[in-house]
N, C-alpha and C. Protein backbone atom coordinates (compact mmCIF):
# COMPACT_ATOMS: atom_id res chain seq x y z
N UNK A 1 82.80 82.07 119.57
CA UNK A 1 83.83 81.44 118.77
C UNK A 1 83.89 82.13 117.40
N UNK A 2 85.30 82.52 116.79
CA UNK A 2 85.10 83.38 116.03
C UNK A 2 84.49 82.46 114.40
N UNK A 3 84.42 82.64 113.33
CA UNK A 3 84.42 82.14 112.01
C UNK A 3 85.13 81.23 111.62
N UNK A 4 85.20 80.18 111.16
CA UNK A 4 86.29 79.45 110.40
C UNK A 4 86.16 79.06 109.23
N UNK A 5 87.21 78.76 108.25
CA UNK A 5 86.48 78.29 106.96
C UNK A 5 88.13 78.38 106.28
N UNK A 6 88.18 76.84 105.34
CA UNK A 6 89.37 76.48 104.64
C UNK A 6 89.31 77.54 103.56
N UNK A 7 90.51 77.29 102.92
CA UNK A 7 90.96 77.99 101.46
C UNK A 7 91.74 77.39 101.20
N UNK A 8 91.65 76.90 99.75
CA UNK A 8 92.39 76.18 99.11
C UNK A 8 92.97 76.90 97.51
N UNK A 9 93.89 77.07 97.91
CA UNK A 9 94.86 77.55 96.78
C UNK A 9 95.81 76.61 95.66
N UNK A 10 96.52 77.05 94.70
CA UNK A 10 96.62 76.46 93.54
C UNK A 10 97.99 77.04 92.99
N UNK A 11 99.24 77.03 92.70
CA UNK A 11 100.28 78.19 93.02
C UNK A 11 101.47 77.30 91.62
N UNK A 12 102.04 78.24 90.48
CA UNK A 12 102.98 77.61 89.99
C UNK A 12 104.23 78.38 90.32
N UNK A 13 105.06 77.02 90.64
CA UNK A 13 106.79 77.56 90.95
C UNK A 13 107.07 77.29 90.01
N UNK A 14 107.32 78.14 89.00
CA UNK A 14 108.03 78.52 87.53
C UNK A 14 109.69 79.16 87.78
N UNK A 15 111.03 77.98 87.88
CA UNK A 15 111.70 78.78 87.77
C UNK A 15 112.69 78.33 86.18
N UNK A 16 113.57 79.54 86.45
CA UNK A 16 114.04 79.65 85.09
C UNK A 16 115.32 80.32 84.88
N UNK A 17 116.36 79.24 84.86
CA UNK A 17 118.15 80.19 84.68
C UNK A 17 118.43 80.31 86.83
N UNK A 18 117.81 79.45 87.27
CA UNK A 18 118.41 79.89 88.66
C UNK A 18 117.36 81.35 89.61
N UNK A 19 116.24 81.38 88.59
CA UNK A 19 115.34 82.75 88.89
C UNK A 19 113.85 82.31 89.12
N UNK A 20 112.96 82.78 90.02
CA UNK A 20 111.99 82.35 90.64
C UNK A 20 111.05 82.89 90.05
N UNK A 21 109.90 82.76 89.25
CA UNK A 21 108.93 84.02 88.96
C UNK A 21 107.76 84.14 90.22
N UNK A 22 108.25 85.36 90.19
CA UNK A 22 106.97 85.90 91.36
C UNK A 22 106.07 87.09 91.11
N UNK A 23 104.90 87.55 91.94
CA UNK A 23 103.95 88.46 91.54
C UNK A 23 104.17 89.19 92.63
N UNK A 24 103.74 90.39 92.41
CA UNK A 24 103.53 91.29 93.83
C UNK A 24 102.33 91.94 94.18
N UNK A 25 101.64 90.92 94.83
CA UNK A 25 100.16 91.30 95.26
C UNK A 25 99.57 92.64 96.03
N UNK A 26 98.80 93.09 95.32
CA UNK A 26 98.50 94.35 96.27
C UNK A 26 97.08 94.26 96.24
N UNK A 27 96.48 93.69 95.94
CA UNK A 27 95.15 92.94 96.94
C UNK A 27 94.77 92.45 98.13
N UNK A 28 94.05 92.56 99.35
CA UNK A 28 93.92 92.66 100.42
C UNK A 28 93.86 90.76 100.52
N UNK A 29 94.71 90.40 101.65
CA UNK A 29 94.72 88.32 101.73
C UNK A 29 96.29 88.66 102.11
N UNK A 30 95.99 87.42 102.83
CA UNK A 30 97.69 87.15 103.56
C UNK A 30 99.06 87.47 102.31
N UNK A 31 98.84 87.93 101.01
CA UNK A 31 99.79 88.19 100.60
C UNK A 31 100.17 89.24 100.18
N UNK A 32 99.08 90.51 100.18
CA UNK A 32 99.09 91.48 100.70
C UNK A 32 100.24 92.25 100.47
N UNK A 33 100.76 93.62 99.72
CA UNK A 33 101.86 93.83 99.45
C UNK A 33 103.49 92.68 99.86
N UNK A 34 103.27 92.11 99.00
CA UNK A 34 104.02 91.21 99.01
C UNK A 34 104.25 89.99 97.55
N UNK A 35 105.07 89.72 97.87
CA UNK A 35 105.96 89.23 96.24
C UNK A 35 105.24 87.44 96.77
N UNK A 36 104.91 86.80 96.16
CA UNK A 36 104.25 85.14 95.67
C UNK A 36 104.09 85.02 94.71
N UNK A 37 103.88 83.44 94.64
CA UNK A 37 103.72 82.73 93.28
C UNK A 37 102.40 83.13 92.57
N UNK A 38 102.64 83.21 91.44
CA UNK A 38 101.55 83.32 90.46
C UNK A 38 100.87 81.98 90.69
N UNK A 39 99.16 82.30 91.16
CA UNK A 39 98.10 81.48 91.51
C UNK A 39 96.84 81.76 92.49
N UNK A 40 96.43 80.83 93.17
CA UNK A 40 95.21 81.28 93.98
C UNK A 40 94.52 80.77 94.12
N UNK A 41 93.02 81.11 94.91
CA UNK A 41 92.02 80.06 95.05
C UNK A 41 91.41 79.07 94.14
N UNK A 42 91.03 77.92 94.32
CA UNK A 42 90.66 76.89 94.13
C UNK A 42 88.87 77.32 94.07
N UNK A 43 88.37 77.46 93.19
CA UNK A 43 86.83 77.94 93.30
C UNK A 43 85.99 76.60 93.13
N UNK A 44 84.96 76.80 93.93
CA UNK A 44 84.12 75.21 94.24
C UNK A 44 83.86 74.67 93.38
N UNK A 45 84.32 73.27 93.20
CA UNK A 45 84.23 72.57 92.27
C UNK A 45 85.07 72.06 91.16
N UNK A 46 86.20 73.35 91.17
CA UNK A 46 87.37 73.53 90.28
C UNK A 46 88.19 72.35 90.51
N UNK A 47 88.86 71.75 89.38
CA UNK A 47 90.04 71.30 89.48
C UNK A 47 91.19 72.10 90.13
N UNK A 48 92.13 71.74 91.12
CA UNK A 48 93.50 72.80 90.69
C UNK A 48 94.07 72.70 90.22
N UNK A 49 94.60 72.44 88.74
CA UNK A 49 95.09 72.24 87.78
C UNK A 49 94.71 73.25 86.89
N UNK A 50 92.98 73.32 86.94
CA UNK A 50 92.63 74.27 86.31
C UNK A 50 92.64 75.75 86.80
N UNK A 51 92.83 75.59 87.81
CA UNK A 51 92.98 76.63 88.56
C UNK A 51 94.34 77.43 88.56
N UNK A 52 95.15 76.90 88.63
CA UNK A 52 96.58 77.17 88.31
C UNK A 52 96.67 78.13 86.67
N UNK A 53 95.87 77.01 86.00
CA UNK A 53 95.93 77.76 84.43
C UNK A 53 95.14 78.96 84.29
N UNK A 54 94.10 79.19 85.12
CA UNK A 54 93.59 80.33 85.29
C UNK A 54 93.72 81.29 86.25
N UNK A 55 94.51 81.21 87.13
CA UNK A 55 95.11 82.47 87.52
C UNK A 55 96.25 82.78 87.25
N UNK A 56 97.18 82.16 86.90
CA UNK A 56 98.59 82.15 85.94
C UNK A 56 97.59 83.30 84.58
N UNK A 57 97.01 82.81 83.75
CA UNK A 57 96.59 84.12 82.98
C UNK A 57 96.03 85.09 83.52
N UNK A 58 95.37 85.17 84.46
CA UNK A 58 94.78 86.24 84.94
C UNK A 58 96.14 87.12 85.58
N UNK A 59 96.94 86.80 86.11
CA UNK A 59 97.49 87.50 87.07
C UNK A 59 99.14 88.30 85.79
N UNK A 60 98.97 87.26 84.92
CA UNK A 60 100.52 87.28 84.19
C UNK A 60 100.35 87.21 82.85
N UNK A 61 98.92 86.98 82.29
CA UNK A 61 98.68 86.56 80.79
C UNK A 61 99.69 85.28 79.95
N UNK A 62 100.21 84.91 81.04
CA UNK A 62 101.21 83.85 80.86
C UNK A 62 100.28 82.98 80.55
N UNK A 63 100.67 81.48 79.87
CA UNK A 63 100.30 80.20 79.56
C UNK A 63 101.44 78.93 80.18
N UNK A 64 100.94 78.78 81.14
CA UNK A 64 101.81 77.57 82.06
C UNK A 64 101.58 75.85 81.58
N UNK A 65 102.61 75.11 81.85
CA UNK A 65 102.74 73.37 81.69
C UNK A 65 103.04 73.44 82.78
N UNK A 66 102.22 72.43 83.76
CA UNK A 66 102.52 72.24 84.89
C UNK A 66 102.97 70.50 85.34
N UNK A 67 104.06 70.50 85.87
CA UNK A 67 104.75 69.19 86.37
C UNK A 67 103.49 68.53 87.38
N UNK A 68 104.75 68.22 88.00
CA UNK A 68 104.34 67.26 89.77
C UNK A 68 103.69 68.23 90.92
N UNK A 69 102.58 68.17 91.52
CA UNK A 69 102.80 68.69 93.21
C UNK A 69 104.72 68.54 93.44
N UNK A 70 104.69 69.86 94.01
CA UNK A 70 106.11 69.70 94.05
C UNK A 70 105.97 69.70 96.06
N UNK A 71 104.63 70.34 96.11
CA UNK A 71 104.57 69.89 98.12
C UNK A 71 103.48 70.81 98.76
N UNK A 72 103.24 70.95 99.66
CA UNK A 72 101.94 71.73 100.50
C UNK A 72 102.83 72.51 101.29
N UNK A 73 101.67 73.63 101.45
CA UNK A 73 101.92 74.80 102.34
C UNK A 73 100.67 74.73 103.11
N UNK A 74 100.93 74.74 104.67
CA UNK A 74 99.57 75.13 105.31
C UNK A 74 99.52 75.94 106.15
N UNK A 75 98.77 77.31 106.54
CA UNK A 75 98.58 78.22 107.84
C UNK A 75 97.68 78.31 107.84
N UNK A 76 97.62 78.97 109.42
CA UNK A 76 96.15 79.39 109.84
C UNK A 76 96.48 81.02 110.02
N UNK A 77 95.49 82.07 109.06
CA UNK A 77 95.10 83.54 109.63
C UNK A 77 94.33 83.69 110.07
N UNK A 78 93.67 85.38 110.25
CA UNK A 78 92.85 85.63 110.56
C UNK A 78 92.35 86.98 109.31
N UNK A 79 91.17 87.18 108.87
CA UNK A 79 91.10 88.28 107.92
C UNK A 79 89.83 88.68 108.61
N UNK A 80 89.49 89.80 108.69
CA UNK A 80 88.01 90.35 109.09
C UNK A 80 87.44 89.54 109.97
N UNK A 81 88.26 89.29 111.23
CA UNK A 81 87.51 88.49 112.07
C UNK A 81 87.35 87.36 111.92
N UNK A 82 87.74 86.68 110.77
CA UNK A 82 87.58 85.36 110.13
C UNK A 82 88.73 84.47 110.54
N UNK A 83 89.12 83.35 110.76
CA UNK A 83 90.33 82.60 111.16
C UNK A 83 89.69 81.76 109.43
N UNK A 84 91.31 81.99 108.97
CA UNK A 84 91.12 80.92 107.31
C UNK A 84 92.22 79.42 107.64
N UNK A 85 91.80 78.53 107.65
CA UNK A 85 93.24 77.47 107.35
C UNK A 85 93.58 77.60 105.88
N UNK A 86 94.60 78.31 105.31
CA UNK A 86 94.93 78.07 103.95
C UNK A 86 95.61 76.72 103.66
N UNK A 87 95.52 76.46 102.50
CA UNK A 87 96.07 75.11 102.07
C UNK A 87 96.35 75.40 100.47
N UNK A 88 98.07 75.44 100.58
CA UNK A 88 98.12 75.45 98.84
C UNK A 88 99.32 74.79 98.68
N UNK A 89 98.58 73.85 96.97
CA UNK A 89 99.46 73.43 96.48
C UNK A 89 100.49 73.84 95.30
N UNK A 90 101.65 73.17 95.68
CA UNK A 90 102.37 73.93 95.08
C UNK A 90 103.04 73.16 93.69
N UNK A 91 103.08 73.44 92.77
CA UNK A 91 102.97 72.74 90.82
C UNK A 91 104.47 73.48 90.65
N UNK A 92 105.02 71.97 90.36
CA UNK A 92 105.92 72.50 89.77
C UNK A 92 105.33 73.21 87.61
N UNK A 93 106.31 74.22 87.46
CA UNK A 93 105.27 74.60 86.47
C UNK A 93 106.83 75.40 85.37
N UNK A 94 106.14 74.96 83.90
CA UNK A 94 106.61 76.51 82.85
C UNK A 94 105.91 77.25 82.48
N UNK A 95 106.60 78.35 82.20
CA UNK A 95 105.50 79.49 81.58
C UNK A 95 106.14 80.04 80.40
N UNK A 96 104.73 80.25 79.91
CA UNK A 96 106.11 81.13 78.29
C UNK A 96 104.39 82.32 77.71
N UNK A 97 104.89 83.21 77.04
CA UNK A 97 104.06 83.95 76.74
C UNK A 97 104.59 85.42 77.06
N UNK A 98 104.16 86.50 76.90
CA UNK A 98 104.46 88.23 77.44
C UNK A 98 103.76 88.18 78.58
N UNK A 99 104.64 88.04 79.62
CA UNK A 99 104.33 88.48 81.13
C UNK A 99 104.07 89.70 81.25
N UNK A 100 102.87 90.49 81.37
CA UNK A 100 102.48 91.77 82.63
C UNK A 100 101.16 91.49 83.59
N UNK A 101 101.32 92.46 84.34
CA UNK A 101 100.36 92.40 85.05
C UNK A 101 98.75 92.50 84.66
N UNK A 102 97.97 91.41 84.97
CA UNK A 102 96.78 91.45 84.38
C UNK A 102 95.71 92.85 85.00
N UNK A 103 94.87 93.00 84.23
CA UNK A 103 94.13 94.14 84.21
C UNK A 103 93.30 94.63 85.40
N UNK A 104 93.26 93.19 85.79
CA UNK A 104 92.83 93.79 87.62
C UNK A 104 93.24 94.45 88.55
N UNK A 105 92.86 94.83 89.79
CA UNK A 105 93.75 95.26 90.65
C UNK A 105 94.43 94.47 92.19
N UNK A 106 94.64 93.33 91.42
CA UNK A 106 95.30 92.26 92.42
C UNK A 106 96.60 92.30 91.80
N UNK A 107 97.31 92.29 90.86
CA UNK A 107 98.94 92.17 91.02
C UNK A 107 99.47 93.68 90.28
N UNK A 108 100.53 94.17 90.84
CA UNK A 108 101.04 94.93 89.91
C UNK A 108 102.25 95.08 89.23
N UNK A 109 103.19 94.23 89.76
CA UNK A 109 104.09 94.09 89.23
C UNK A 109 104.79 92.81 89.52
N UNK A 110 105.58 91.87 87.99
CA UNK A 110 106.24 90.62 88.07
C UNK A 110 107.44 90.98 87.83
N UNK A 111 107.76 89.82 88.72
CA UNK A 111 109.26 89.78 88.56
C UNK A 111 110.25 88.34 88.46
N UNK A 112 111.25 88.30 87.78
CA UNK A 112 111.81 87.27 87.95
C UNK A 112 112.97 87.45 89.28
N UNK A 113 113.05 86.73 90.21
CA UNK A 113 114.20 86.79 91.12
C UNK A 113 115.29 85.50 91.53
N UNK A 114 116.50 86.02 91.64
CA UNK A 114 116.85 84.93 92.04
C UNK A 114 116.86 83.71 93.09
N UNK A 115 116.68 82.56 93.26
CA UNK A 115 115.81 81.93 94.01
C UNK A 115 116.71 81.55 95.63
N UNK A 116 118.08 82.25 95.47
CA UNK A 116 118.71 82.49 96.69
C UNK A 116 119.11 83.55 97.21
N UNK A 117 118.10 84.76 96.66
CA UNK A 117 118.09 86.11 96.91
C UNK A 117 117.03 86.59 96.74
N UNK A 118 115.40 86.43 97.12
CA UNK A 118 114.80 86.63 97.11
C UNK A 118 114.38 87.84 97.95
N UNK A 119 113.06 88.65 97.62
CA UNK A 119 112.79 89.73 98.19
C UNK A 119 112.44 89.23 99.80
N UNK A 120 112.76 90.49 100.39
CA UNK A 120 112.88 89.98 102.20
C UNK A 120 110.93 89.59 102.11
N UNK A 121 109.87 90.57 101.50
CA UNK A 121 108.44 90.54 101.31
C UNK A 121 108.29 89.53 100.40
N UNK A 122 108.88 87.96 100.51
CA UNK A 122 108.16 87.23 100.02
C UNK A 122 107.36 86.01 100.78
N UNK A 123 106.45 86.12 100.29
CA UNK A 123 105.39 84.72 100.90
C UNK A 123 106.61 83.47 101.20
N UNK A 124 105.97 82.84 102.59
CA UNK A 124 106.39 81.66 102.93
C UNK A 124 106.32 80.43 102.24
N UNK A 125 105.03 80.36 101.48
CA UNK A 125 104.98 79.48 100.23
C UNK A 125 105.35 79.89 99.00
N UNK A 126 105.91 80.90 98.88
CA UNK A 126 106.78 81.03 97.76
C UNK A 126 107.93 80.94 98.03
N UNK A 127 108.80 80.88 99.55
CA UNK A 127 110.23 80.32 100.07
C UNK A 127 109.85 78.91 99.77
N UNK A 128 108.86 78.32 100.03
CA UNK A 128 108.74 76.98 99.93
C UNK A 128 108.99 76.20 98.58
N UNK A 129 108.64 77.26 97.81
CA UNK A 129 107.91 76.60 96.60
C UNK A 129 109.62 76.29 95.75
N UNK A 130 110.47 78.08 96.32
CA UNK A 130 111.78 77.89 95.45
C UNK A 130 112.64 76.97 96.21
N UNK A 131 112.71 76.75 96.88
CA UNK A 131 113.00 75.53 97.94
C UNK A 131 113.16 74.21 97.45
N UNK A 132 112.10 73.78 97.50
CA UNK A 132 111.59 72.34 96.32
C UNK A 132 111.52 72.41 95.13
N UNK A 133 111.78 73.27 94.39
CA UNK A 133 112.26 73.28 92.81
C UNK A 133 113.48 73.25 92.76
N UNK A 134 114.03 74.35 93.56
CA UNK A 134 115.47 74.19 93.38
C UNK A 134 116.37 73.95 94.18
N UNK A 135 116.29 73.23 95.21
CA UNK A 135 116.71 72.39 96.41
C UNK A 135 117.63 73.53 97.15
């Protein structure tokens, strides 16, 4: 039986003027060259709240206010042999501050998009997320 093991993620849908802010991950995880919400794991013990506020700076140097759960996203992958159930919630959220990409090598480029023209490479919980913000 192969591995299993949850992940719990933490994600703000920041939109703004009709425009979605998204990241474009190029770090290896189901989002993987691909455009999602600024956020991420939930580290043991963490609030996600706090979690949200700390990968929102990490990823964007942004400083977020975050609303309501605006709703859940759940799948099951597989990474290195591993089957993950992800689970993330999704904050409604603002951001204000000089957006770039933080110094790591998990995002490289943000973008604002519009939230009914989004990139074809975007995460399913980031369809979700502009979805329920902006109906």
């Amino acid at each position: 039986m192969p591995q299993r093991r949850t992940r719990v993620g933490a994600y703000a849908v920041c939109v703004r003027d009709g425009r979605l802010l998204l990241v474009h991950q190029i770090s290896p995880g189901p989002a993987a060259n691909r455009w999602t919400l600024p956020g991420g794991g939930v580290d043991f013990g963490e609030d996600p709240v706090d979690a949200v506020h700390r990968e929102v700076r990490e990823e964007t140097g942004g400083r977020v206010e975050l609303g309501r759960v605006l709703g859940v996203h759940a799948n099951v992958y597989e990474i290195d042999h591993v089957s993950i159930h992800g689970v993330r919630l999704l904050y409604a959220a603002t951001v204000d501050g000089e957006l770039a990409p933080g110094p790591g090598e998990e995002i490289d480029r943000i973008g604002w998009h519009p939230v009914d023209d989004l990139p074809a490479e975007t995460t399913a919980w980031a369809r979700l997320g502009a979805e329920l913000a902006h109906g």
